[in-house]
N, C-alpha and C. Protein backbone atom coordinates (compact mmCIF):
# COMPACT_ATOMS: atom_id res chain seq x y z
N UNK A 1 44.98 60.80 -251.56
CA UNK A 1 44.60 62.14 -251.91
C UNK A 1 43.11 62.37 -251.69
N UNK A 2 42.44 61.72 -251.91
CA UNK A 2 40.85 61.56 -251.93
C UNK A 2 40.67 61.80 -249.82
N UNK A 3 41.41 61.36 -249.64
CA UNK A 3 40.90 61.57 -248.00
C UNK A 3 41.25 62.94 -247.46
N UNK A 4 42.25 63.74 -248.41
CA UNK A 4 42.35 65.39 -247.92
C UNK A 4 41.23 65.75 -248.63
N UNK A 5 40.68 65.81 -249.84
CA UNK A 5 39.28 66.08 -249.95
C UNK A 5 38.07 66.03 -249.13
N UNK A 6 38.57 64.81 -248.68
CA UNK A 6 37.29 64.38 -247.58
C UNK A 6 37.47 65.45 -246.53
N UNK A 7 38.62 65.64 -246.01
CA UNK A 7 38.78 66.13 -244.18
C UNK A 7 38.51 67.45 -244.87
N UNK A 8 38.88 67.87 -245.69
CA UNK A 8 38.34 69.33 -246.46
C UNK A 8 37.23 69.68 -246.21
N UNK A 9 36.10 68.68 -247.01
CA UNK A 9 35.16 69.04 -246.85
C UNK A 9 34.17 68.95 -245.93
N UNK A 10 34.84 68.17 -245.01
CA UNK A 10 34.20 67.91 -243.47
C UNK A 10 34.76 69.16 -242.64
N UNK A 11 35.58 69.73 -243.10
CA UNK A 11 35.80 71.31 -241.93
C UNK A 11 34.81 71.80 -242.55
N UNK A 12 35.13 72.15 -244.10
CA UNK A 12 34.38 73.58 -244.57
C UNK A 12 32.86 73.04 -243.65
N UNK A 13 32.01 72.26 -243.75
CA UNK A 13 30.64 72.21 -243.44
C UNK A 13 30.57 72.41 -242.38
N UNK A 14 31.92 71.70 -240.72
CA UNK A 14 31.48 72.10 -239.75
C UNK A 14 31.81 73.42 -239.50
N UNK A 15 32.86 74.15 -240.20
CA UNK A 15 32.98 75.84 -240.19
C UNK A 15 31.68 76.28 -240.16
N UNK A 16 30.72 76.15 -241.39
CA UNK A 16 29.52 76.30 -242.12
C UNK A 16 28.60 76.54 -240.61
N UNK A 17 28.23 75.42 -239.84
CA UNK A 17 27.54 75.12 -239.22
C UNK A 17 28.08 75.67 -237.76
N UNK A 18 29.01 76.18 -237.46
CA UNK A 18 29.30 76.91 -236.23
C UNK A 18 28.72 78.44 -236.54
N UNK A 19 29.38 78.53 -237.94
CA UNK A 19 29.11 80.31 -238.42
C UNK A 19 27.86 80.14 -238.37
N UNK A 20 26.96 79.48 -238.83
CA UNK A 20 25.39 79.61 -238.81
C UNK A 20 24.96 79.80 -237.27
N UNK A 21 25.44 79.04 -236.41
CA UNK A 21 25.07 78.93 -234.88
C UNK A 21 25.35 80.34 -234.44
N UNK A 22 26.51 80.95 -235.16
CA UNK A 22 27.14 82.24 -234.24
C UNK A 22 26.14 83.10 -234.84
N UNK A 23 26.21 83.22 -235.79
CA UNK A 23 24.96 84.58 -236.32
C UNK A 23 23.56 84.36 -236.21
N UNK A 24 23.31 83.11 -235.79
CA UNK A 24 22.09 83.11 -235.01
C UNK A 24 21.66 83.52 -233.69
N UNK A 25 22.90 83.51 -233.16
CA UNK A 25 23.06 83.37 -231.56
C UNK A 25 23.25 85.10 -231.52
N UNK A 26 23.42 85.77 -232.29
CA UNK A 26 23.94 87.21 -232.41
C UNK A 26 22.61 88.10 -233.00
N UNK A 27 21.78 87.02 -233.39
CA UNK A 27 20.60 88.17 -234.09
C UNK A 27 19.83 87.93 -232.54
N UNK A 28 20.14 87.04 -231.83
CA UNK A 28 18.85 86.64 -230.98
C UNK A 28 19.05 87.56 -229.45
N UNK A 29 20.41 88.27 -229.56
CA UNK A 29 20.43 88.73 -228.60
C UNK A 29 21.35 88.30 -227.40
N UNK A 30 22.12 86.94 -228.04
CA UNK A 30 22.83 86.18 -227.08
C UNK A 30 24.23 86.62 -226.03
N UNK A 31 24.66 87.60 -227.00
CA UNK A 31 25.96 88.59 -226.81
C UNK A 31 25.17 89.82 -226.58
N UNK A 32 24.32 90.38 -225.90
CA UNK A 32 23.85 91.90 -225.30
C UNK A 32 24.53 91.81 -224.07
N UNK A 33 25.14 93.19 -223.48
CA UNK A 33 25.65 93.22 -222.48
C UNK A 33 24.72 93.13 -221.10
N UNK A 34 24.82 91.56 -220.55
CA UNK A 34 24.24 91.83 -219.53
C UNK A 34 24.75 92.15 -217.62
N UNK A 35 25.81 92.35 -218.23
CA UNK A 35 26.45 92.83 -216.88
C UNK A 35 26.59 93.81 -216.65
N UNK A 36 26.86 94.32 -217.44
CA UNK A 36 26.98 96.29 -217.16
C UNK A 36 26.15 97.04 -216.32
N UNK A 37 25.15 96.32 -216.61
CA UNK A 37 23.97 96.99 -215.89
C UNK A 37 23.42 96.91 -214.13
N UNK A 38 24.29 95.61 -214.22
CA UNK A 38 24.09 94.81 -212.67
C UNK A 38 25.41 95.48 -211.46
N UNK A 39 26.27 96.10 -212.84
CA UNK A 39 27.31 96.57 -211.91
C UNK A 39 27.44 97.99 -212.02
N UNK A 40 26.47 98.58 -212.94
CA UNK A 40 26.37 99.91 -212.87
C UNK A 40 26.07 100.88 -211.42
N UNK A 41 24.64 99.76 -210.82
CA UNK A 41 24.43 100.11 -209.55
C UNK A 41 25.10 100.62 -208.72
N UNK A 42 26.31 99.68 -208.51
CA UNK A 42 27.42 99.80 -207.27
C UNK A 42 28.31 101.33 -207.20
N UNK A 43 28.34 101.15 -208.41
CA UNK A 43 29.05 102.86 -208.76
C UNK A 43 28.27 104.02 -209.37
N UNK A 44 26.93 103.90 -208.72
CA UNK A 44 25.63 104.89 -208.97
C UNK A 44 26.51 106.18 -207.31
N UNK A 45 26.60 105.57 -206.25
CA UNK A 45 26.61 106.51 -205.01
C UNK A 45 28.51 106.98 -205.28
N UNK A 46 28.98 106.35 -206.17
CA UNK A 46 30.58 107.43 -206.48
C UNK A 46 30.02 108.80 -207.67
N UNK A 47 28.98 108.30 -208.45
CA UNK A 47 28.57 109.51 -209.37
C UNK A 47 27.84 110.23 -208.78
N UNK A 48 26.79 109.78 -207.63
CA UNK A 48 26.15 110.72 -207.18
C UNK A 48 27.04 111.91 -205.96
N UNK A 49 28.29 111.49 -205.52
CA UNK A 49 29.47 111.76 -204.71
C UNK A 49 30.12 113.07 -205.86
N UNK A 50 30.23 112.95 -206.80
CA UNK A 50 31.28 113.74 -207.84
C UNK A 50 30.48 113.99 -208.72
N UNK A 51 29.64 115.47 -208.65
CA UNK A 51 28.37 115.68 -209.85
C UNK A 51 29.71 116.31 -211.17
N UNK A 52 28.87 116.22 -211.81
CA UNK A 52 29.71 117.05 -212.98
C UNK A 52 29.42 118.16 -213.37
N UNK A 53 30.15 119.36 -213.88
CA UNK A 53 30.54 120.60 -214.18
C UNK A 53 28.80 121.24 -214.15
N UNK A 54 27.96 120.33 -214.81
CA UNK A 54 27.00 121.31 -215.09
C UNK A 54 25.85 120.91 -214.04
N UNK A 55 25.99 120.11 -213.70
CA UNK A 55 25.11 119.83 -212.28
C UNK A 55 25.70 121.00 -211.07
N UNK A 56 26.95 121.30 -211.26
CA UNK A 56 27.43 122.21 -209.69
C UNK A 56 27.24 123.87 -210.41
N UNK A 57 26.79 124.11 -211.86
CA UNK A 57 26.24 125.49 -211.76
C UNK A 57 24.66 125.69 -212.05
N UNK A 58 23.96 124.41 -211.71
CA UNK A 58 22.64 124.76 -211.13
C UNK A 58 22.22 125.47 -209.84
């Protein structure tokens, strides 16, 4: 019985220590979208192709 205690308390800490890594990794900016932007380009000349409603009553 003493060794399910043990493996117990060896998850909870490495749980502990991933969640710490993730919300560190999340204040720092690690998850910002950086692709969106690289592929926004490509489909800049289909928006500039199809203006919208208030661009065509200028």
């Amino acid at each position: 019985m003493s060794v399910i205690y043990l493996l117990i308390s060896i998850s909870i800490a490495v749980a502990a220590v991933f969640l710490y890594i993730f919300i560190r990794a999340v204040k720092s900016g690690q998850f910002d979208d950086d692709y969106t932007p690289s592929v926004r380009m490509l489909f800049d000349d289909e928006l500039k192709k199809n203006p919208s409603k208030s661009e065509k009553q200028n």
